[in-house]
N, C-alpha and C. Protein backbone atom coordinates (compact mmCIF):
# COMPACT_ATOMS: atom_id res chain seq x y z
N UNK A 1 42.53 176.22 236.47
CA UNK A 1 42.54 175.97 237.90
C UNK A 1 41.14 176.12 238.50
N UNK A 2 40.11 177.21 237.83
CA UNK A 2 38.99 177.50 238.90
C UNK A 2 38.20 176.37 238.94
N UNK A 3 38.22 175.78 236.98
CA UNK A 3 37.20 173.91 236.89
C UNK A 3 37.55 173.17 237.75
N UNK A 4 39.09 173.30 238.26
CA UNK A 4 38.99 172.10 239.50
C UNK A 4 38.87 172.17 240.63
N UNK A 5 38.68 173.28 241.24
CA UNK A 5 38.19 173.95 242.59
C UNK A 5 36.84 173.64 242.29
N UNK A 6 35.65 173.83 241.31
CA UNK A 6 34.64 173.83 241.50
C UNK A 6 34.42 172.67 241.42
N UNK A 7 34.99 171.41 240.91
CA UNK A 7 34.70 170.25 240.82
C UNK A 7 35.40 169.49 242.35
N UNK A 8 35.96 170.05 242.74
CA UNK A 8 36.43 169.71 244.00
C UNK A 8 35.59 169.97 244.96
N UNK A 9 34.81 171.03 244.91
CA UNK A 9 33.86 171.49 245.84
C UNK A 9 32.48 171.23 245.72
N UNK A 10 31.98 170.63 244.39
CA UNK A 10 30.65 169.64 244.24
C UNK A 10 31.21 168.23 244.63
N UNK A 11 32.65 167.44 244.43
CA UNK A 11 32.80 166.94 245.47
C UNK A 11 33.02 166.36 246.45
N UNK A 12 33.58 166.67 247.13
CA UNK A 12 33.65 167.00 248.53
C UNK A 12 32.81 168.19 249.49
N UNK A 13 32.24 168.99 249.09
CA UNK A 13 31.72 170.13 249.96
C UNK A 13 30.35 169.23 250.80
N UNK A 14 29.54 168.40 250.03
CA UNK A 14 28.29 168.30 250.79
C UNK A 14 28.86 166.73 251.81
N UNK A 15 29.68 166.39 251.67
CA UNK A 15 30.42 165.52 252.40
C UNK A 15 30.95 166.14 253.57
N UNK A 16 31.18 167.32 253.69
CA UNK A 16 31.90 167.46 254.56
C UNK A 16 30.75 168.23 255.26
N UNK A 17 29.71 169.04 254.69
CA UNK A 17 28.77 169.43 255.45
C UNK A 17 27.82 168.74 255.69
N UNK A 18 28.00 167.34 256.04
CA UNK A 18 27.42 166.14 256.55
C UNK A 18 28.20 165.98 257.75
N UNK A 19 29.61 166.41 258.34
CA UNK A 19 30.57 166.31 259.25
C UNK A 19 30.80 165.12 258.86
N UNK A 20 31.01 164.45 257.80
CA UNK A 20 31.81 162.86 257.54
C UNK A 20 32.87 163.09 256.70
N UNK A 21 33.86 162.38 256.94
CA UNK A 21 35.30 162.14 256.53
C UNK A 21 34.74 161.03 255.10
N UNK A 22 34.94 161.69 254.16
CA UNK A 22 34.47 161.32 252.76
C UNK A 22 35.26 159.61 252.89
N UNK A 23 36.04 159.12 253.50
CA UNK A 23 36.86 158.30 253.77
C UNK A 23 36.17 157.44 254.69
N UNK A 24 35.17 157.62 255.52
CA UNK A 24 34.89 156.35 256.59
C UNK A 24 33.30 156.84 256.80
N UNK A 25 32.64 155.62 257.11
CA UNK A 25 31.10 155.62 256.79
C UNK A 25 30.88 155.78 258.00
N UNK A 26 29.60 156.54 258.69
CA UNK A 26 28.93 156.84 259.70
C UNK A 26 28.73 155.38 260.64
N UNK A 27 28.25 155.26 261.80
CA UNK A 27 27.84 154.17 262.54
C UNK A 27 26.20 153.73 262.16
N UNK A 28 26.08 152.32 261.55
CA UNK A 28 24.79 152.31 261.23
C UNK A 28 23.45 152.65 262.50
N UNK A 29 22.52 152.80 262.59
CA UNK A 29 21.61 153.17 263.21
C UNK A 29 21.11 151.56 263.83
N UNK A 30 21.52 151.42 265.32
CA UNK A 30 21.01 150.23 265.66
C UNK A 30 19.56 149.61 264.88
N UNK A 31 19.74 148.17 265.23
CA UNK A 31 18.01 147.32 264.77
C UNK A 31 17.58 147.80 266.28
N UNK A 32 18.34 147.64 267.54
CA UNK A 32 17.40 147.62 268.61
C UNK A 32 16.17 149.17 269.01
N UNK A 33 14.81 148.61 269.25
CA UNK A 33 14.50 149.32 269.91
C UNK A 33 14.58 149.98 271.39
N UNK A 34 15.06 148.94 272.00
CA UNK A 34 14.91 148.79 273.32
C UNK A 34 16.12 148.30 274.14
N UNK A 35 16.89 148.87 274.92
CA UNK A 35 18.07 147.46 275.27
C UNK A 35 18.00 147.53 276.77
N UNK A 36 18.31 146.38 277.25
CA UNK A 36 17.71 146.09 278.62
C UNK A 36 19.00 145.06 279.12
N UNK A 37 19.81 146.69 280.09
CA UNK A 37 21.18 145.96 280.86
C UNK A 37 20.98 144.50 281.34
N UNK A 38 20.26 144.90 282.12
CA UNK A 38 20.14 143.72 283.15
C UNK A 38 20.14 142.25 282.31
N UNK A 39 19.85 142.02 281.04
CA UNK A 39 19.43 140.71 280.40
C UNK A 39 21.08 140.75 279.39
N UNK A 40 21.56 142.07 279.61
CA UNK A 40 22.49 141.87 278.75
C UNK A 40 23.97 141.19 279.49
N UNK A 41 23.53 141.33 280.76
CA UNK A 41 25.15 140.84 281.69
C UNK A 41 25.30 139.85 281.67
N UNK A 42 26.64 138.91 281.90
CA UNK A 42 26.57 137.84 281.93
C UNK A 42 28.07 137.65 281.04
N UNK A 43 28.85 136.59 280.72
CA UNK A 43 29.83 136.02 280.10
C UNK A 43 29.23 136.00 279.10
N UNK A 44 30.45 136.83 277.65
CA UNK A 44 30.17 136.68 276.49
C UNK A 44 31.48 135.88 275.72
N UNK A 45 31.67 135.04 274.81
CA UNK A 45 32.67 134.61 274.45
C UNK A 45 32.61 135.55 272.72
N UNK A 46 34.12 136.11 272.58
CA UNK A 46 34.26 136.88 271.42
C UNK A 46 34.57 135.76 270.61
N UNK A 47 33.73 135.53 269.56
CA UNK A 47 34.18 135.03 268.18
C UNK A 47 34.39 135.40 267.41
N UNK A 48 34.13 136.56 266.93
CA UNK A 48 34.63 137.34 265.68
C UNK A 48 35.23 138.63 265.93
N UNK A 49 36.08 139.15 264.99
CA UNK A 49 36.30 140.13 264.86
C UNK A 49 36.42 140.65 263.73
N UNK A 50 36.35 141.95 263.62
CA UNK A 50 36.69 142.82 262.28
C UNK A 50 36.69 144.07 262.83
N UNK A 51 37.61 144.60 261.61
CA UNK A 51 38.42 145.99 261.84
C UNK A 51 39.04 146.88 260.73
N UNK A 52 38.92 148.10 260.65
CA UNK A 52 40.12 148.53 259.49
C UNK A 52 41.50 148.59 260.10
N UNK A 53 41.58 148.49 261.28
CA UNK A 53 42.70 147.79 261.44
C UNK A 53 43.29 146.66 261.80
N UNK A 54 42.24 145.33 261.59
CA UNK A 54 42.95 143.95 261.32
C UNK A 54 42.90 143.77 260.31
N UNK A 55 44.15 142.12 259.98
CA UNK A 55 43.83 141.96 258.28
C UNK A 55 43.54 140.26 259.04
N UNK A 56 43.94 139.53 257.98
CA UNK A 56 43.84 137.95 258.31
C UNK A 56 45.53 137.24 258.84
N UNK A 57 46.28 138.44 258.41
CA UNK A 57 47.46 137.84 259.23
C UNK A 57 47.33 137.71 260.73
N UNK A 58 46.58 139.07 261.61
CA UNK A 58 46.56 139.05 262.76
C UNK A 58 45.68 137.68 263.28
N UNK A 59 45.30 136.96 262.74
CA UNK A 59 44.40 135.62 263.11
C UNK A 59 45.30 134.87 264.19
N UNK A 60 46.58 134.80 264.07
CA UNK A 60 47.89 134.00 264.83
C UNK A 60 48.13 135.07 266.22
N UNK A 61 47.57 136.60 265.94
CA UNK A 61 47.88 136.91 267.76
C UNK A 61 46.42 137.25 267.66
N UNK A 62 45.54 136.20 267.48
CA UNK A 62 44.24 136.50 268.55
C UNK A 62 44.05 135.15 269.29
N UNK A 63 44.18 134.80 270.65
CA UNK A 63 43.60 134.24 271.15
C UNK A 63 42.02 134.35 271.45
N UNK A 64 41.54 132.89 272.00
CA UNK A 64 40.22 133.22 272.04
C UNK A 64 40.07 133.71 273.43
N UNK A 65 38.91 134.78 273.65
CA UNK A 65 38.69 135.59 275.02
C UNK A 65 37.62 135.63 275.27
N UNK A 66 36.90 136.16 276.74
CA UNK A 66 35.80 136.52 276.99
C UNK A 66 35.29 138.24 277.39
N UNK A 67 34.48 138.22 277.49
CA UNK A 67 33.82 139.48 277.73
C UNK A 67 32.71 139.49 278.41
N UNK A 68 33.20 140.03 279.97
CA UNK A 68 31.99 140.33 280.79
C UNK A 68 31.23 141.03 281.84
N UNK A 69 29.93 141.25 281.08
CA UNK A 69 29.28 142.80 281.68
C UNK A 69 28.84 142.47 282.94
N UNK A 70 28.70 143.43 283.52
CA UNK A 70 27.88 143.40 284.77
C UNK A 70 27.53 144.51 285.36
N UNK A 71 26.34 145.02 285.71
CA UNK A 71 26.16 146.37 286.50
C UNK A 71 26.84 146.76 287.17
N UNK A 72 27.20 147.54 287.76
CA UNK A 72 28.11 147.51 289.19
C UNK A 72 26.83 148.67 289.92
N UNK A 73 28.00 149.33 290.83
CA UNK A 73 27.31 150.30 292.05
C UNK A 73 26.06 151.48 291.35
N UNK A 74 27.18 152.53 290.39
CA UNK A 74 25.99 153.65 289.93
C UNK A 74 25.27 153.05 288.73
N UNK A 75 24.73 151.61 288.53
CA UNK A 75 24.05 151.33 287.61
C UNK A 75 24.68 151.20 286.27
N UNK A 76 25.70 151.14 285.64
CA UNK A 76 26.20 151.30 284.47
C UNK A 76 27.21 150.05 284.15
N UNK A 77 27.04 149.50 282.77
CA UNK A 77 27.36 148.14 282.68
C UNK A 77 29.25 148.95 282.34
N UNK A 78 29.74 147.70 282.58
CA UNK A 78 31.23 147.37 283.33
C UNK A 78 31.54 146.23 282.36
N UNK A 79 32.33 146.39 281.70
CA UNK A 79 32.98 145.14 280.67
C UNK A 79 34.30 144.29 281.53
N UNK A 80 34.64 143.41 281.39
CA UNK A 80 35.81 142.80 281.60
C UNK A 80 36.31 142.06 280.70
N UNK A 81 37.59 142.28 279.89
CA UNK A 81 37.66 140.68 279.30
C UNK A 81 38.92 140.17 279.62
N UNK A 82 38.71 139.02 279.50
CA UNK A 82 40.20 137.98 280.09
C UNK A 82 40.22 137.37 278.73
N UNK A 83 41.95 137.02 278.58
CA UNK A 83 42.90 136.69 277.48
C UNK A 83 43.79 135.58 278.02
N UNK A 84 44.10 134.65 277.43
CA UNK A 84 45.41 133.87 277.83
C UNK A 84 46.16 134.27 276.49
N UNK A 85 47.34 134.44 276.48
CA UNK A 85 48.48 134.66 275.99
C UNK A 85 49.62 133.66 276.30
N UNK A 86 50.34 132.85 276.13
CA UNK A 86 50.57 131.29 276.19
C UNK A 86 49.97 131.23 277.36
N UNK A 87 51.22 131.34 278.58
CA UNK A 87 50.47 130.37 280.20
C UNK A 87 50.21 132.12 280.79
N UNK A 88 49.97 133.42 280.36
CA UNK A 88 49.60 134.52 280.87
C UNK A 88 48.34 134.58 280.85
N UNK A 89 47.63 135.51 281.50
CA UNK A 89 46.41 135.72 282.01
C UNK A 89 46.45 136.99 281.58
N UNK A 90 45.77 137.99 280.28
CA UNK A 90 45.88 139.39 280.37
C UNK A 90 44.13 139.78 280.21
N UNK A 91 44.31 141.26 280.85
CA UNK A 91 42.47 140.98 281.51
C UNK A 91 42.55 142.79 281.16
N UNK A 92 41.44 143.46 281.09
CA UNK A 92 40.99 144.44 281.11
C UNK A 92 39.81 145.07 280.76
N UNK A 93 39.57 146.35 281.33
CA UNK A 93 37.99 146.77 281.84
C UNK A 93 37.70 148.21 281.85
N UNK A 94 36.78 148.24 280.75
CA UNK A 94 36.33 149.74 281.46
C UNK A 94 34.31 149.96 281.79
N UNK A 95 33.94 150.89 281.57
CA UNK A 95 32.68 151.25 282.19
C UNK A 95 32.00 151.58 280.87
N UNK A 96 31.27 151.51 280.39
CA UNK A 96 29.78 152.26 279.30
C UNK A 96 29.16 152.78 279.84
N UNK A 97 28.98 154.41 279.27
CA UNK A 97 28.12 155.04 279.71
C UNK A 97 26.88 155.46 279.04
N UNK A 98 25.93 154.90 279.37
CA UNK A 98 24.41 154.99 278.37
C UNK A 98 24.23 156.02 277.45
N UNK A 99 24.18 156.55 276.29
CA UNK A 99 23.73 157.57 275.97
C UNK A 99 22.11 157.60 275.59
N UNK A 100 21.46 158.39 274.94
CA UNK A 100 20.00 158.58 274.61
C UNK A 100 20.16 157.57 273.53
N UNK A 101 20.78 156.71 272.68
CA UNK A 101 20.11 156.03 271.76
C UNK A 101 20.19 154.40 272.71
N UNK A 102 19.00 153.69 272.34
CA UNK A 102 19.02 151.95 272.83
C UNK A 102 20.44 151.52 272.14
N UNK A 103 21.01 151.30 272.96
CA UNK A 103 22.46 150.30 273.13
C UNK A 103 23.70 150.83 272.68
N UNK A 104 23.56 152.07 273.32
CA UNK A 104 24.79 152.98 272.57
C UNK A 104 25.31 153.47 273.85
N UNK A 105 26.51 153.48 274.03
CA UNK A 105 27.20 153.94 274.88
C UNK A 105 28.72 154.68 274.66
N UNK A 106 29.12 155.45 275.84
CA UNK A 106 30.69 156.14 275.77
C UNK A 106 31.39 154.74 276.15
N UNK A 107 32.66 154.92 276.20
CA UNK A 107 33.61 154.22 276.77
C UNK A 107 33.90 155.22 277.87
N UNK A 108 34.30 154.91 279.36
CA UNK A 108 34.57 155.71 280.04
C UNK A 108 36.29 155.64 280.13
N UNK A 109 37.01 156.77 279.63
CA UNK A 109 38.52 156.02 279.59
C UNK A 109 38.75 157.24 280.83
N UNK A 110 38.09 157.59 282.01
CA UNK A 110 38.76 158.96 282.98
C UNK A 110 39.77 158.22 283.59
N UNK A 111 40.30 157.04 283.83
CA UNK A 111 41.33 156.40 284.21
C UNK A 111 42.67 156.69 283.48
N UNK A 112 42.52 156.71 282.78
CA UNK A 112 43.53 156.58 281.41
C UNK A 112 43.63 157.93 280.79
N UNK A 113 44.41 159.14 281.27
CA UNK A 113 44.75 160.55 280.62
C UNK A 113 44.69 160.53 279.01
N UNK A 114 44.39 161.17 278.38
CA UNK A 114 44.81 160.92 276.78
C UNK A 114 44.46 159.96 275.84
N UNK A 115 43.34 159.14 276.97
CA UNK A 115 43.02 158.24 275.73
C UNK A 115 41.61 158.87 274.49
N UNK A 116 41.54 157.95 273.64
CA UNK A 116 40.93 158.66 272.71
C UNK A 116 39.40 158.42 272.79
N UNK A 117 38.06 159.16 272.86
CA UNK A 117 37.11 159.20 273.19
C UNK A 117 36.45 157.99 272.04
N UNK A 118 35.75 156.89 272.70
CA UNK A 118 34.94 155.46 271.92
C UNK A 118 33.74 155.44 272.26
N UNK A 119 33.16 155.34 271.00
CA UNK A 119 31.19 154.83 271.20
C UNK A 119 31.63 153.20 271.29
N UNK A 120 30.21 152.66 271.76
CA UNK A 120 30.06 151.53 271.80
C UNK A 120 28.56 151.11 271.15
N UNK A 121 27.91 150.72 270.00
CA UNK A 121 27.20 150.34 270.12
C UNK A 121 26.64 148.56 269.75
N UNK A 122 25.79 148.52 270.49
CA UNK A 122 25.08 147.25 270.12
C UNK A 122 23.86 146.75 269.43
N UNK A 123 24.65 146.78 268.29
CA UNK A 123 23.78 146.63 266.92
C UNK A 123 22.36 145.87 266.86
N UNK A 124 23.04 144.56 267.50
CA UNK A 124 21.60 143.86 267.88
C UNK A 124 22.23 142.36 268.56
N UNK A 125 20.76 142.20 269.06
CA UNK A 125 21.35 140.87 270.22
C UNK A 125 19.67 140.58 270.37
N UNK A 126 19.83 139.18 270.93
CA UNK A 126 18.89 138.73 271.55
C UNK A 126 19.05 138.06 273.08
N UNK A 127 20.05 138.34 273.12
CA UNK A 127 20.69 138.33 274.99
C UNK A 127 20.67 137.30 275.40
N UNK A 128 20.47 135.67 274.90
CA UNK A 128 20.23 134.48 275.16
C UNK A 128 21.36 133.74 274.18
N UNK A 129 21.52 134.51 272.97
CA UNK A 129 22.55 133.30 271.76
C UNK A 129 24.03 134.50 271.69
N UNK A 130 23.35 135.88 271.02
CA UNK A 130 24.35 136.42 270.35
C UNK A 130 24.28 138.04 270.58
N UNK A 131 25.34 138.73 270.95
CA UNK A 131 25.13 139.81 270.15
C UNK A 131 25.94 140.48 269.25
N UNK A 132 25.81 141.62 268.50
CA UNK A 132 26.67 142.29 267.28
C UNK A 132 27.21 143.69 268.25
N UNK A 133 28.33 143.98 268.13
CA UNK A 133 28.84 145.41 269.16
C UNK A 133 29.55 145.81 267.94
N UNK A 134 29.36 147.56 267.38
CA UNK A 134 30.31 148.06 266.83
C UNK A 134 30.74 149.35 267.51
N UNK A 135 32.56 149.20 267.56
CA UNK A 135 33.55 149.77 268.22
C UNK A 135 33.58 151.18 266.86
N UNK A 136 33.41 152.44 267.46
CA UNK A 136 34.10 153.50 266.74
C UNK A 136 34.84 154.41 267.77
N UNK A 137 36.17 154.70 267.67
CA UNK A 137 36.98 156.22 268.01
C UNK A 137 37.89 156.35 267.14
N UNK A 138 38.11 157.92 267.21
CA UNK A 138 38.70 158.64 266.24
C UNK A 138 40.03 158.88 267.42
N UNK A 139 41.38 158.02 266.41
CA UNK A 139 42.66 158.22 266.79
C UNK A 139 43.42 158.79 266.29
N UNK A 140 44.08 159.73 266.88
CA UNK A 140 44.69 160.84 265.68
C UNK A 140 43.53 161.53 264.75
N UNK A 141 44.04 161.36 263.23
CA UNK A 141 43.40 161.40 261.83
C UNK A 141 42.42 160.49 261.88
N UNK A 142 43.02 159.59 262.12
CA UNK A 142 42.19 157.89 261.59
C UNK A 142 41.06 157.64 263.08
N UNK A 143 39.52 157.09 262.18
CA UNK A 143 38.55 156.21 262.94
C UNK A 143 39.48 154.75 262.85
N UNK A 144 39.09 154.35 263.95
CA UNK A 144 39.69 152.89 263.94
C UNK A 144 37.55 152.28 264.17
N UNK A 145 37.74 151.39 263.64
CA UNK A 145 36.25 151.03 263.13
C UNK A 145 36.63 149.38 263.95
N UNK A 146 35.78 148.84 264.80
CA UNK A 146 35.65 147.21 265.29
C UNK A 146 34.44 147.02 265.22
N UNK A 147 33.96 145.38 264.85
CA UNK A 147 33.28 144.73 264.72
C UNK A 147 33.08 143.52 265.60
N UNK A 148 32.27 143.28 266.41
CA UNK A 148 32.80 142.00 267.46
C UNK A 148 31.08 141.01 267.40
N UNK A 149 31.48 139.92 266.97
CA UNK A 149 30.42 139.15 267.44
C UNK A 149 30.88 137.87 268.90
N UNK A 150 29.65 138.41 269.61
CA UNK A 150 29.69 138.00 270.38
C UNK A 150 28.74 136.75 270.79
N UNK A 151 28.70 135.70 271.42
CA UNK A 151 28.30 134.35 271.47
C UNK A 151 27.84 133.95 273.13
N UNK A 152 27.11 133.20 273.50
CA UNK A 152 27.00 132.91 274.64
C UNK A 152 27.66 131.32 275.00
N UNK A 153 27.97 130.99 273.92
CA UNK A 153 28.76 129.83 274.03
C UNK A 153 29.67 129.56 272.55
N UNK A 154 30.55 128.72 272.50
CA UNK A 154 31.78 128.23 271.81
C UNK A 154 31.44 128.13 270.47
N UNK A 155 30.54 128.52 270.08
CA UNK A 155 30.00 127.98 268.49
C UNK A 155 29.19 129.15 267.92
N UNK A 156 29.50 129.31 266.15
CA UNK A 156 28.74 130.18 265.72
C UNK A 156 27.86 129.71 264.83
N UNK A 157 26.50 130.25 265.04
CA UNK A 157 25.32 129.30 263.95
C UNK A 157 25.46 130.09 262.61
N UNK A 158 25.07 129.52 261.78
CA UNK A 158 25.05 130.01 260.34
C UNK A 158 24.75 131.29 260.11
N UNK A 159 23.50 131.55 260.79
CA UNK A 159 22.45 132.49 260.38
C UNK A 159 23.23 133.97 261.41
N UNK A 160 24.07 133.82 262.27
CA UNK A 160 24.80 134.60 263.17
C UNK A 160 25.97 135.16 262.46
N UNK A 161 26.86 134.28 261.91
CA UNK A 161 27.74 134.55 260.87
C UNK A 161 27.42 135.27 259.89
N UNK A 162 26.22 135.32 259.49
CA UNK A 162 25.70 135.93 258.33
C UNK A 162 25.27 137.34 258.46
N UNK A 163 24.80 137.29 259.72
CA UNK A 163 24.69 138.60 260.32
C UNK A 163 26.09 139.49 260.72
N UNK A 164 27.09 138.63 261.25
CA UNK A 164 28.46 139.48 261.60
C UNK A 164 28.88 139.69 259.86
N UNK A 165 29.03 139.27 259.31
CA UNK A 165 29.71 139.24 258.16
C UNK A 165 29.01 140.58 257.41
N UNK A 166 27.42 140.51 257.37
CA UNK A 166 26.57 141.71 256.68
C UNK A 166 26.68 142.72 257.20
N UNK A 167 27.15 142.76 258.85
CA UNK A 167 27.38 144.27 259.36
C UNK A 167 28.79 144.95 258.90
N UNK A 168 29.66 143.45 259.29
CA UNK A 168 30.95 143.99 258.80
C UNK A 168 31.53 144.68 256.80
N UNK A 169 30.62 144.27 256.16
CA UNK A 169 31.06 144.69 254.83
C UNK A 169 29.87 146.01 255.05
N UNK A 170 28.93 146.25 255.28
CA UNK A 170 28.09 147.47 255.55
C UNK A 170 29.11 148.40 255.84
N UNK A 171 29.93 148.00 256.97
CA UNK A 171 31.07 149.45 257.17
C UNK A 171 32.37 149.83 256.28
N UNK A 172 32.08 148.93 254.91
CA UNK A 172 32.74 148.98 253.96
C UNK A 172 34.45 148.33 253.96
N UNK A 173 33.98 147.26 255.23
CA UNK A 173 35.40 146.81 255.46
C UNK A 173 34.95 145.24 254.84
N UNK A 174 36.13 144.86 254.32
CA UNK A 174 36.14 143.41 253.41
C UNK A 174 36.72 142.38 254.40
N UNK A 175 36.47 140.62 254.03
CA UNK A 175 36.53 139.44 254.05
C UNK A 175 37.61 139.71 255.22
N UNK A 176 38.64 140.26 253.89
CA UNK A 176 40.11 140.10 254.64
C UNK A 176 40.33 141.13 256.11
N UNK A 177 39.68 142.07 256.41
CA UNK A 177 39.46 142.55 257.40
C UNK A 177 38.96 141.80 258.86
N UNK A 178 38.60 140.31 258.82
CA UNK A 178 37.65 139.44 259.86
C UNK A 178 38.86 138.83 260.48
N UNK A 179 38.53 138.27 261.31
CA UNK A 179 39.52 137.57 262.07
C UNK A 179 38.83 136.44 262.77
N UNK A 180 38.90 135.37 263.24
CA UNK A 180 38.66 134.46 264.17
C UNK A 180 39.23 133.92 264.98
N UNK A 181 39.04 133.86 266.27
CA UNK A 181 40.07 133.35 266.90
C UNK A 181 40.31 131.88 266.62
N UNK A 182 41.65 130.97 267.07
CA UNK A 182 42.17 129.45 266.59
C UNK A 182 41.55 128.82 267.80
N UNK A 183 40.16 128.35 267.45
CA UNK A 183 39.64 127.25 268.78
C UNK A 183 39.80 125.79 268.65
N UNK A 184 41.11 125.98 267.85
CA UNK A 184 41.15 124.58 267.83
C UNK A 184 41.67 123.83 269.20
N UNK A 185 41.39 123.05 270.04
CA UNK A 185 41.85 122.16 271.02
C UNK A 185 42.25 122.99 271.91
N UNK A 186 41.44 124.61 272.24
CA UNK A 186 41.50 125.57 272.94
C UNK A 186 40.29 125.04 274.32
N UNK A 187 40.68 124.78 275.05
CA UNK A 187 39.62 124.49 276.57
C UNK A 187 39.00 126.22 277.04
N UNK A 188 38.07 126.03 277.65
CA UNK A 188 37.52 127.14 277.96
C UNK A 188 38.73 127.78 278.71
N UNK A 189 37.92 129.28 279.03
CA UNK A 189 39.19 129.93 280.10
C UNK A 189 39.20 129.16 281.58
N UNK A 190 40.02 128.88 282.01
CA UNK A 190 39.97 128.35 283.51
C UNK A 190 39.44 129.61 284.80
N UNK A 191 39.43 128.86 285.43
CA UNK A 191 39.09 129.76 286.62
C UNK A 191 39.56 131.14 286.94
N UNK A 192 40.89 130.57 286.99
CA UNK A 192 42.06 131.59 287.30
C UNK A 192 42.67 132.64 286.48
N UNK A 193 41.58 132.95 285.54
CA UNK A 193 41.77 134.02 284.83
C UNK A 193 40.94 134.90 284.72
């Protein structure tokens, strides 16, 4: 019994005195040096996703959506995104709150009692084509881990894909983990959503 306590404890012990769940990989360390709200607001259209908790079945309930920031009053960018769901309109929003690293933020959930505390960061962007956002909170036991590439218009270039795809297997989540939304003969969102 003691050989496998000690082999249990070379390891797992320096894993855990890292504070990481030997089970789910840290948040990579943004590319950005610098991130600059103001260039980042504006309508983003979500094209990708990934998750440890999507697979490729969920591809049939993702519609395609938008996402959009904007400063508001105390300075702090404000997400919105709107969904159609057949002829429904489903929309929701919360606040980012800056922390000390470039493009990292809280989720502000003080609306919402009990919800579970989310970083936000933004891996990298150039605020004109694309950017990369990775979603981490710890629910229950489980990190739920998201991946979102984001687009300034309806189309993804090669070299963008290549980048969502390299962040997404970095967090040790696979192929089958991605999702896309079905743009096939999908019209933009209308007004009224």
């Amino acid at each position: 019994m003691g050989l496998w306590v000690a082999l249990w404890v070379l390891l797992y012990l320096p894993r855990a005195l890292q504070g990481q769940n030997p089970h789910s990989r840290a948040a990579p360390t943004s590319v950005l040096h610098s991130f600059e709200d103001s260039k980042f607001q504006g309508e983003w259209f979500v094209l990708g996703l990934a998750g440890n908790t999507h697979t490729v079945a969920d591809r049939s309930l993702l519609s395609p959506f938008t996402a959009t920031f904007t400063l508001n009053k105390n300075n702090r960018l404000e997400v919105a995104y709107a969904m159609f769901r057949g002829q429904r309109c489903i929309t929701w929003s919360y606040e980012l709150i800056s922390q000390s690293q470039p493009g990292v933020f809280s989720v502000d959930h003080s609306g919402e009692p009990g919800a579970d505390p989310e970083e936000i960061h933004v891996y990298d962007t150039d605020y004109a084509s694309f950017a990369l956002l990775l979603s981490r909170k710890q629910s229950g036991l489980q990190w739920v881990l998201r991946v979102s590439l984001l687009c300034r218009i309806w189309a993804i270039q090669t070299q963008l894909l290549d980048k969502f795809v390299c962040l997404v297997r970095a967090q040790g989540l696979s192929d089958d983990n991605i999702i896309f939304p079905d743009l096939t003969d999908w019209p933009v969102l209308p007004d009224n959503c």
